[in-house]
N, C-alpha and C. Protein backbone atom coordinates (compact mmCIF):
# COMPACT_ATOMS: atom_id res chain seq x y z
N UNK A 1 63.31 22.30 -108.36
CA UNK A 1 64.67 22.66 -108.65
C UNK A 1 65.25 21.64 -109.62
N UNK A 2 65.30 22.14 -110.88
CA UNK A 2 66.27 21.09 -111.93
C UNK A 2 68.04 20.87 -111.42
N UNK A 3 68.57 19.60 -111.67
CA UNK A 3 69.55 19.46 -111.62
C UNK A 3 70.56 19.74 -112.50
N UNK A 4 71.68 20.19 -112.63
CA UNK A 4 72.68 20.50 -113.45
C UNK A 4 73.05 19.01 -113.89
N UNK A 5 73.16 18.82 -115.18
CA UNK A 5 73.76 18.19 -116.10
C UNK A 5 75.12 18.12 -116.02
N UNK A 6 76.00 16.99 -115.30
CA UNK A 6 77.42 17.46 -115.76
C UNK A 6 77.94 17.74 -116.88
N UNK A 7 78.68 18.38 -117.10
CA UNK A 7 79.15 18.93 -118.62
C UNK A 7 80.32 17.95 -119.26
N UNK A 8 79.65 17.21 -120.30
CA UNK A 8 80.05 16.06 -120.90
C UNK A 8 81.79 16.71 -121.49
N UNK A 9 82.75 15.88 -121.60
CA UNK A 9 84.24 16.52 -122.23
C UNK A 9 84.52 16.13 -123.63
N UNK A 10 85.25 17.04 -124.45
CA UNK A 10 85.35 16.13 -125.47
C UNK A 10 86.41 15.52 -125.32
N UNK A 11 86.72 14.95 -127.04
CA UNK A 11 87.54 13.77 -126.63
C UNK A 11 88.98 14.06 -127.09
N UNK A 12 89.58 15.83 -127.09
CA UNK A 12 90.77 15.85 -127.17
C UNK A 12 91.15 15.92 -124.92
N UNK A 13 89.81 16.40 -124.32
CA UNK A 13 90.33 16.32 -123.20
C UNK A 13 90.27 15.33 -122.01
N UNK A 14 89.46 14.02 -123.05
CA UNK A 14 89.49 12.57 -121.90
C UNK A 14 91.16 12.81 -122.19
N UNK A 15 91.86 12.59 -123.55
CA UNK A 15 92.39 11.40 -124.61
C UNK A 15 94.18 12.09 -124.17
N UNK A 16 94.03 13.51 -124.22
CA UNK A 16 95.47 14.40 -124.12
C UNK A 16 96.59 14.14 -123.31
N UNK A 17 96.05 12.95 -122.11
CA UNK A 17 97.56 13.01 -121.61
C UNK A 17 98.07 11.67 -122.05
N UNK A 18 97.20 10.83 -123.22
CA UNK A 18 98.29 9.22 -123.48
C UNK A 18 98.40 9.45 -124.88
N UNK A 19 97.84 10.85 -125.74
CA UNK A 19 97.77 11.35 -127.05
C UNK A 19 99.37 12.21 -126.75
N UNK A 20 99.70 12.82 -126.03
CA UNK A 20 100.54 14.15 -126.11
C UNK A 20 102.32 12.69 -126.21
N UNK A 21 102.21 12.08 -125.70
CA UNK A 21 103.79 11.28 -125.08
C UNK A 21 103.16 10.18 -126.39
N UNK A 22 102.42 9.66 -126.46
CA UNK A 22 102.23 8.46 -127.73
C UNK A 22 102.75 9.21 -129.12
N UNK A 23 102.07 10.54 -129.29
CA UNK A 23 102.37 11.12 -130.57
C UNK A 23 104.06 11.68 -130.60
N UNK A 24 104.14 11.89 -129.99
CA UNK A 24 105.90 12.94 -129.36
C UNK A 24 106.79 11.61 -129.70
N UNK A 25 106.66 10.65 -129.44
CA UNK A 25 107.39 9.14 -129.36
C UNK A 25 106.68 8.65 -130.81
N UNK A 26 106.20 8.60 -131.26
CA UNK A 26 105.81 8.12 -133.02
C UNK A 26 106.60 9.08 -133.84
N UNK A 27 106.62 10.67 -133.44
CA UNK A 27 107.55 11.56 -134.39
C UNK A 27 108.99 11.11 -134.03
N UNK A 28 109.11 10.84 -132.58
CA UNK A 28 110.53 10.39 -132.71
C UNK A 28 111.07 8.96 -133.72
N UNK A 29 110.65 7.96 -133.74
CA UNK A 29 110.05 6.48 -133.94
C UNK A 29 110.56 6.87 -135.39
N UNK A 30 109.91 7.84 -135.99
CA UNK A 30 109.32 8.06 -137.55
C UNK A 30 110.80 8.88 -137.77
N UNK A 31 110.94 9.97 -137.41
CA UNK A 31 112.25 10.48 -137.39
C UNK A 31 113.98 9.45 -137.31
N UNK A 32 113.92 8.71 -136.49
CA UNK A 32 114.81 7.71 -136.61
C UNK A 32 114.99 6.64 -137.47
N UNK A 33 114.13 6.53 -137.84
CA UNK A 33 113.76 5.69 -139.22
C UNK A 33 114.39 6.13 -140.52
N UNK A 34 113.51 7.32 -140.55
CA UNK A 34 113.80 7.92 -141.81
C UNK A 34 115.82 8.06 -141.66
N UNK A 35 115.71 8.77 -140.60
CA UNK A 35 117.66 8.87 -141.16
C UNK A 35 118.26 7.91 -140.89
N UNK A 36 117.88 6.62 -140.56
CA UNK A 36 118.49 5.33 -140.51
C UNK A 36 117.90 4.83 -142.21
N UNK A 37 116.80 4.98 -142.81
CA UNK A 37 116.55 4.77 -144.36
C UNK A 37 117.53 5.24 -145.28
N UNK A 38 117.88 6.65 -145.06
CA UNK A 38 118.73 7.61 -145.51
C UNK A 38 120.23 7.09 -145.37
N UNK A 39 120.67 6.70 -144.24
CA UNK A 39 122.06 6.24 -143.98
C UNK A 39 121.97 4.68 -144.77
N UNK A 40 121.29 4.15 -144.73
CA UNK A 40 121.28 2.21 -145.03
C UNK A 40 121.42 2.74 -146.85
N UNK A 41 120.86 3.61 -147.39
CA UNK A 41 120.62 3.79 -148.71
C UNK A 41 121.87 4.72 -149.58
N UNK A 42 122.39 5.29 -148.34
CA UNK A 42 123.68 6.43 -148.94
C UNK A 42 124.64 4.91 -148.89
N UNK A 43 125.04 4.31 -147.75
CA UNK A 43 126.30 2.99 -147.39
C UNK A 43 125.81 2.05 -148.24
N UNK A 44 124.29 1.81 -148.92
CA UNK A 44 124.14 1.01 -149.97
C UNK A 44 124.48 1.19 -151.22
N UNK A 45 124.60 2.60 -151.64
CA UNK A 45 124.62 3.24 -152.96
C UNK A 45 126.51 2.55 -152.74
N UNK A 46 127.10 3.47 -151.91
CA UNK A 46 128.51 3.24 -151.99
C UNK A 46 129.32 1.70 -152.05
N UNK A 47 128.50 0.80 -151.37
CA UNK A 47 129.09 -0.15 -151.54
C UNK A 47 128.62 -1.20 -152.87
N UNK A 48 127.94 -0.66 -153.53
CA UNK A 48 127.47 -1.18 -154.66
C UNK A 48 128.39 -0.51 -155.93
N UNK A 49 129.38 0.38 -155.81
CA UNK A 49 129.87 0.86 -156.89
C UNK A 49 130.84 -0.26 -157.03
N UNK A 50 131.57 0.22 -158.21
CA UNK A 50 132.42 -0.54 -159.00
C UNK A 50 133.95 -0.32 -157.99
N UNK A 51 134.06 1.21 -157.47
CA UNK A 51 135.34 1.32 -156.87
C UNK A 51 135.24 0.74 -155.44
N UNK A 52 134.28 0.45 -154.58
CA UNK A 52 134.28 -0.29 -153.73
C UNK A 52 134.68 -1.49 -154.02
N UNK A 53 133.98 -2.06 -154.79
CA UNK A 53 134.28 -3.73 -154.69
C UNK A 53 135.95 -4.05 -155.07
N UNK A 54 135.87 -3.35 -156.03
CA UNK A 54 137.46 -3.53 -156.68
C UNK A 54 138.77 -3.76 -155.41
N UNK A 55 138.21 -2.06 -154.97
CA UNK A 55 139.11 -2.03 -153.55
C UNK A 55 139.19 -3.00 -152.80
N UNK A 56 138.38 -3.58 -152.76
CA UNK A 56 138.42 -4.93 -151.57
C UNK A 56 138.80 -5.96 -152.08
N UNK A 57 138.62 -6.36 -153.16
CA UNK A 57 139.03 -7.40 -154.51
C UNK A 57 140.84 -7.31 -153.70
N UNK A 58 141.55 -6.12 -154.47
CA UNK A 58 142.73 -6.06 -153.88
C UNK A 58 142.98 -6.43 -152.87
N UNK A 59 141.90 -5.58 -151.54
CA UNK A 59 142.65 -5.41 -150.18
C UNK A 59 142.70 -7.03 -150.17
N UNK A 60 141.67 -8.35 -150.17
CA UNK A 60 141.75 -9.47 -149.92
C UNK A 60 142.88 -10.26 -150.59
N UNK A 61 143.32 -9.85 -152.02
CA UNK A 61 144.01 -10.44 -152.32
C UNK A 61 145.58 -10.00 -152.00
N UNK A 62 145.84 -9.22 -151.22
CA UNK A 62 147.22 -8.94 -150.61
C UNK A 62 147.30 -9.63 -149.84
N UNK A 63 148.90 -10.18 -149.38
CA UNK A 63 149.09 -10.79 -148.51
C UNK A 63 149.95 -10.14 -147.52
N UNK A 64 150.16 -9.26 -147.26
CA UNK A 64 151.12 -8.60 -146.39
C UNK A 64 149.12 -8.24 -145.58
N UNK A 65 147.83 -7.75 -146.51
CA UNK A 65 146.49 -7.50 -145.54
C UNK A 65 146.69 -8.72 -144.59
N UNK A 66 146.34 -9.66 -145.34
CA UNK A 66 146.09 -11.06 -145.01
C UNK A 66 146.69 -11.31 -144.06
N UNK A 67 148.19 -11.64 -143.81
CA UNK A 67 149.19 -11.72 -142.91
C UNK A 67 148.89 -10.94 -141.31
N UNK A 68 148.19 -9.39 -141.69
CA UNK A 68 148.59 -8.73 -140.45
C UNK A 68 146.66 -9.03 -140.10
N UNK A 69 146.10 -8.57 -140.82
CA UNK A 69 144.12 -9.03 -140.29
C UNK A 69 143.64 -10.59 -139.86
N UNK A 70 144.40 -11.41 -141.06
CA UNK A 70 143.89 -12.44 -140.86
C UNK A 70 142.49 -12.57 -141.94
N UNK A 71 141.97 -14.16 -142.19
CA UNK A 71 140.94 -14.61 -142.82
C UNK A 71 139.77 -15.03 -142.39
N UNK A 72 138.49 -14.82 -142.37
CA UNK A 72 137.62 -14.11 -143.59
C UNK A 72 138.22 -12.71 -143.46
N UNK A 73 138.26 -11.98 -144.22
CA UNK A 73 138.67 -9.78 -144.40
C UNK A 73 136.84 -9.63 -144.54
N UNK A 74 135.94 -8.65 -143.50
CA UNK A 74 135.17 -8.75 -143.96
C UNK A 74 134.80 -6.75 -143.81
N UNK A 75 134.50 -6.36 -144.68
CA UNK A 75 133.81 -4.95 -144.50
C UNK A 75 133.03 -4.66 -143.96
N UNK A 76 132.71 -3.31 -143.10
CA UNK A 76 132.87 -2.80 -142.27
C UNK A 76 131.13 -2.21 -142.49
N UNK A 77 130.35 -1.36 -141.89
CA UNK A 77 129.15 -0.71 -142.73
C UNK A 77 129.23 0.47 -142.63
N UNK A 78 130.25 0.85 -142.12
CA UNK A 78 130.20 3.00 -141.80
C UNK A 78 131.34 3.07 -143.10
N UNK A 79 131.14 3.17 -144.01
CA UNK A 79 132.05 3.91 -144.92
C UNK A 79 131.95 5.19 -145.20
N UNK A 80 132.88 5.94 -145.36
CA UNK A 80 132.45 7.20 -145.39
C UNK A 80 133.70 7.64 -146.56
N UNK A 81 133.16 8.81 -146.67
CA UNK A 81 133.89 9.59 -148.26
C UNK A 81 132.95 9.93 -149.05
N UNK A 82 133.27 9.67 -150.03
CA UNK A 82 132.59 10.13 -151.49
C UNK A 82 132.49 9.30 -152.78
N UNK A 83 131.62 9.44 -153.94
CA UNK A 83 132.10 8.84 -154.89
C UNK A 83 131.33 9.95 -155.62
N UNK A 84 131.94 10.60 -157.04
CA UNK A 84 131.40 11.61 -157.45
C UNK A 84 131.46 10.99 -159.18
N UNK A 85 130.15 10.67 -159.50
CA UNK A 85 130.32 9.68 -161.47
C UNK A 85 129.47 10.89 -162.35
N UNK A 86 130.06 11.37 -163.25
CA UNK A 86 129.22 11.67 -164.32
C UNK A 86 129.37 11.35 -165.53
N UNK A 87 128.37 10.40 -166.02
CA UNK A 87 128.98 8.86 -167.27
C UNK A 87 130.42 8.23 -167.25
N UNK A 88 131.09 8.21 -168.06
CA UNK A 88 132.10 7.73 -167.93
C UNK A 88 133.14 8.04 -166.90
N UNK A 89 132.83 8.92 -166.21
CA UNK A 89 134.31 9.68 -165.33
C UNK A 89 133.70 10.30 -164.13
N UNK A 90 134.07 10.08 -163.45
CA UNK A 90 134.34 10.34 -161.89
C UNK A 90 135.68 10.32 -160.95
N UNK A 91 135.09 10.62 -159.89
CA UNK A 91 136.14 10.45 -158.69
C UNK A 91 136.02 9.82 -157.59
N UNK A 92 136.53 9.40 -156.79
CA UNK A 92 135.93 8.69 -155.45
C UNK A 92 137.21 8.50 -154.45
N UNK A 93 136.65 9.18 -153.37
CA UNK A 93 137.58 9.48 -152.01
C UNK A 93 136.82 8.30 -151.05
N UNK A 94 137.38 7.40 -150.68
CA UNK A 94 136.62 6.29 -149.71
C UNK A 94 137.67 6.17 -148.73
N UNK A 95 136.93 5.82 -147.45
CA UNK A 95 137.51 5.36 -146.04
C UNK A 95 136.38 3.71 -145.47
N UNK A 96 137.02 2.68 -145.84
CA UNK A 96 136.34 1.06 -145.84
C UNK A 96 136.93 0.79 -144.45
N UNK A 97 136.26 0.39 -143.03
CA UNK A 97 136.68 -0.29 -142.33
C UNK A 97 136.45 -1.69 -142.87
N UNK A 98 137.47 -2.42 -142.25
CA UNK A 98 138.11 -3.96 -142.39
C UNK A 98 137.87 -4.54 -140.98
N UNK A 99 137.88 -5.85 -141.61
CA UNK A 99 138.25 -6.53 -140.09
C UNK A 99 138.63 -8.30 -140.84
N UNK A 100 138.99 -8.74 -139.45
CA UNK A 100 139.88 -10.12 -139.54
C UNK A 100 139.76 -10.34 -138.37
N UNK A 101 140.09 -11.60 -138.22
CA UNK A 101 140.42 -12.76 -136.63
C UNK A 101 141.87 -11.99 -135.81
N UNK A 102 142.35 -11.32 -136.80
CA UNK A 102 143.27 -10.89 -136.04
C UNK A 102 143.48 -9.31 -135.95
N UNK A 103 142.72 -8.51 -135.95
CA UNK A 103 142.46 -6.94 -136.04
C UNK A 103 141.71 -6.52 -136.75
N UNK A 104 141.49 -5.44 -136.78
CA UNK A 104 140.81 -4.28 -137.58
C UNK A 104 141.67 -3.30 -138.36
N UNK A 105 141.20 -2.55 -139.92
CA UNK A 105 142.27 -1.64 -140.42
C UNK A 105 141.46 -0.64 -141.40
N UNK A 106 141.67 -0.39 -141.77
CA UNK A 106 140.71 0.99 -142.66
C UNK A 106 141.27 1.11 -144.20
N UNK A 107 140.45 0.83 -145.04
CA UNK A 107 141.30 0.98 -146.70
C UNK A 107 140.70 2.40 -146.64
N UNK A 108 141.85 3.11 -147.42
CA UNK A 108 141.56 4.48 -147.78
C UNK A 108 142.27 4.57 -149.19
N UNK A 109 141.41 4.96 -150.12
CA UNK A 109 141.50 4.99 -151.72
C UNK A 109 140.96 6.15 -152.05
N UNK A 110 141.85 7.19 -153.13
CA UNK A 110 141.46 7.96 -153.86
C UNK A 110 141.63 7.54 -155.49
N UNK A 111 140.55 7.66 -156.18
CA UNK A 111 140.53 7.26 -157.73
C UNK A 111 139.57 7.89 -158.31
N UNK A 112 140.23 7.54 -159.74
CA UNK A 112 139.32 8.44 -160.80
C UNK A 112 139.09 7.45 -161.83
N UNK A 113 137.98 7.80 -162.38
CA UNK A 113 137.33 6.97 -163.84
C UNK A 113 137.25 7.89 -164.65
N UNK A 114 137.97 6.96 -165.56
CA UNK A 114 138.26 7.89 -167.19
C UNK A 114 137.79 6.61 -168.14
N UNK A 115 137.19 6.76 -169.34
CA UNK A 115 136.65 6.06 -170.35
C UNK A 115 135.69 4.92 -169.52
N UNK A 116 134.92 5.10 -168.49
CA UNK A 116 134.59 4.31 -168.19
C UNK A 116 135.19 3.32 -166.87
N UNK A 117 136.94 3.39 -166.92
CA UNK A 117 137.31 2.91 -166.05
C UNK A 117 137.78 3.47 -165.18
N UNK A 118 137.87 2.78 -163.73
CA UNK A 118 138.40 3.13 -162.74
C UNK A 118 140.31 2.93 -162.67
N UNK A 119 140.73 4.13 -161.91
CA UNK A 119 142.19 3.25 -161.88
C UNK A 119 142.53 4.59 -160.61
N UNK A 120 143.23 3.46 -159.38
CA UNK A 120 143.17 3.74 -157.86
C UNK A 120 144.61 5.05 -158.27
N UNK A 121 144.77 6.43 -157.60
CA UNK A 121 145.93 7.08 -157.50
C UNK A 121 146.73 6.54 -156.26
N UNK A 122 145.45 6.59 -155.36
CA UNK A 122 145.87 5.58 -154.14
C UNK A 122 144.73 4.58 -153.24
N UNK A 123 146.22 3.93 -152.91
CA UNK A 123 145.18 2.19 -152.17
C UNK A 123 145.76 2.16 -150.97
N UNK A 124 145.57 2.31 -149.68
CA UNK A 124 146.47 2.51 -148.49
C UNK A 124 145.51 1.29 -147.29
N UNK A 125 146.05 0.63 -146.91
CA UNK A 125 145.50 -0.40 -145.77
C UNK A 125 146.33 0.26 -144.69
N UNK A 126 145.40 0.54 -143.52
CA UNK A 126 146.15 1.01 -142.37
C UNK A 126 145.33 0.05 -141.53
N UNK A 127 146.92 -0.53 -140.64
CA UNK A 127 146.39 -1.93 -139.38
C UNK A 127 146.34 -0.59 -138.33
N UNK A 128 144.82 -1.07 -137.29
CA UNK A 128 144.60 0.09 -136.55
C UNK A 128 145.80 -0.48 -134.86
N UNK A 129 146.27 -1.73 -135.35
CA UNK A 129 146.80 -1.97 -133.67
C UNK A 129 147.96 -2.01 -133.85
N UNK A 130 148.92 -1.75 -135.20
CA UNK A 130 150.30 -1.70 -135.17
C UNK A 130 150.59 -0.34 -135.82
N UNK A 131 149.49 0.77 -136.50
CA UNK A 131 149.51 1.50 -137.30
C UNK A 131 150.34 1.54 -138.71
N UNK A 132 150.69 0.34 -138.83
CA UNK A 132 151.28 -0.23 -140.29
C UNK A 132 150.60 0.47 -141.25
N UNK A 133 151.07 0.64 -142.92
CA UNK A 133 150.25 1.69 -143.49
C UNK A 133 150.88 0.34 -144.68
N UNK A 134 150.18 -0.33 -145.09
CA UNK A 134 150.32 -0.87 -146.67
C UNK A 134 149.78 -0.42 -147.69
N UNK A 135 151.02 -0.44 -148.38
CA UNK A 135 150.51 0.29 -150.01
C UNK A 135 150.13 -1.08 -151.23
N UNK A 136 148.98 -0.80 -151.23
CA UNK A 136 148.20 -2.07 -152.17
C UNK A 136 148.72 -1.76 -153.80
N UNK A 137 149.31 -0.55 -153.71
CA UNK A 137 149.63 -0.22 -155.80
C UNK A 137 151.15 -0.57 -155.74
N UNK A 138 152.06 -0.63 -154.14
CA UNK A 138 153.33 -0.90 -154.33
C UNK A 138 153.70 -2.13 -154.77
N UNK A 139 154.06 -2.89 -155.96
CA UNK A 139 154.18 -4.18 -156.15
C UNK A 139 155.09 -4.80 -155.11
N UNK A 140 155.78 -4.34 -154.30
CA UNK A 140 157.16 -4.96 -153.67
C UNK A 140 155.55 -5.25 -152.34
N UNK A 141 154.93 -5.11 -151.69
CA UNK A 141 154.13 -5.37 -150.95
C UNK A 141 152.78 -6.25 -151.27
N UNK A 142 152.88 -6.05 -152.37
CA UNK A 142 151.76 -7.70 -152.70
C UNK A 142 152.03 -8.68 -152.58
């Protein structure tokens, strides 16, 4: 009487139950990445323009900001809006969180570039703990 041979497995059915949760968790892994690449590279593009920095140029150099945030003013990394350039001229709708030793506040600027330059329609600092709304283009508030 010959003996039966156990019947050898392959190796998707040793391997399938630390293959099925390892791979499921690498697509997640890989997936979070990528739209954290995507977000670090959109908030990089934006804060590298010309109407960002400017904006903050101002917001720091007001003193009615200064007064109610406090010093260092440092920006925020969730900006959100828009900036829309085609060569010389564009538009750009931005929302900049702020912060200071003494609160937090949000610049919100709408502007357009013509010949190249930028020039703000509006510059608005809103303190989020007194809801104060400063106007950065009003000269009587600089």
């Amino acid at each position: 009487m010959e003996m039966e041979q156990p019947q050898t497995k392959n190796w998707w059915e040793r391997n399938w139950k630390w293959f099925v949760p390892v791979g499921c968790l690498s697509l997640c892994v890989l997936l979070v990445g990528f739209v954290a690449l995507v977000m670090s590279l959109t908030f990089g593009m934006m804060k590298s323009s010309d109407v960002y920095k400017e904006a903050l140029a101002k917001t720091r150099a007001n003193h009615a900001v200064v007064d109610a945030l406090g010093t260092p003013l440092k920006a925020g990394y969730m900006v959100s809006g828009s900036i829309n350039i085609s060569g010389p001229s564009g538009t750009a709708e931005l929302a900049i969180p702020v912060s200071g030793p003494k609160g937090d506040g949000t610049v919100y600027l709408e502007a357009r570039k013509s010949v190249g330059e930028w020039s703000f329609t509006k510059l608005v600092v809103k303190i989020e703990q007194t809801n104060q709304r400063i106007d950065l283009l009003d000269e009587k508030q600089t």
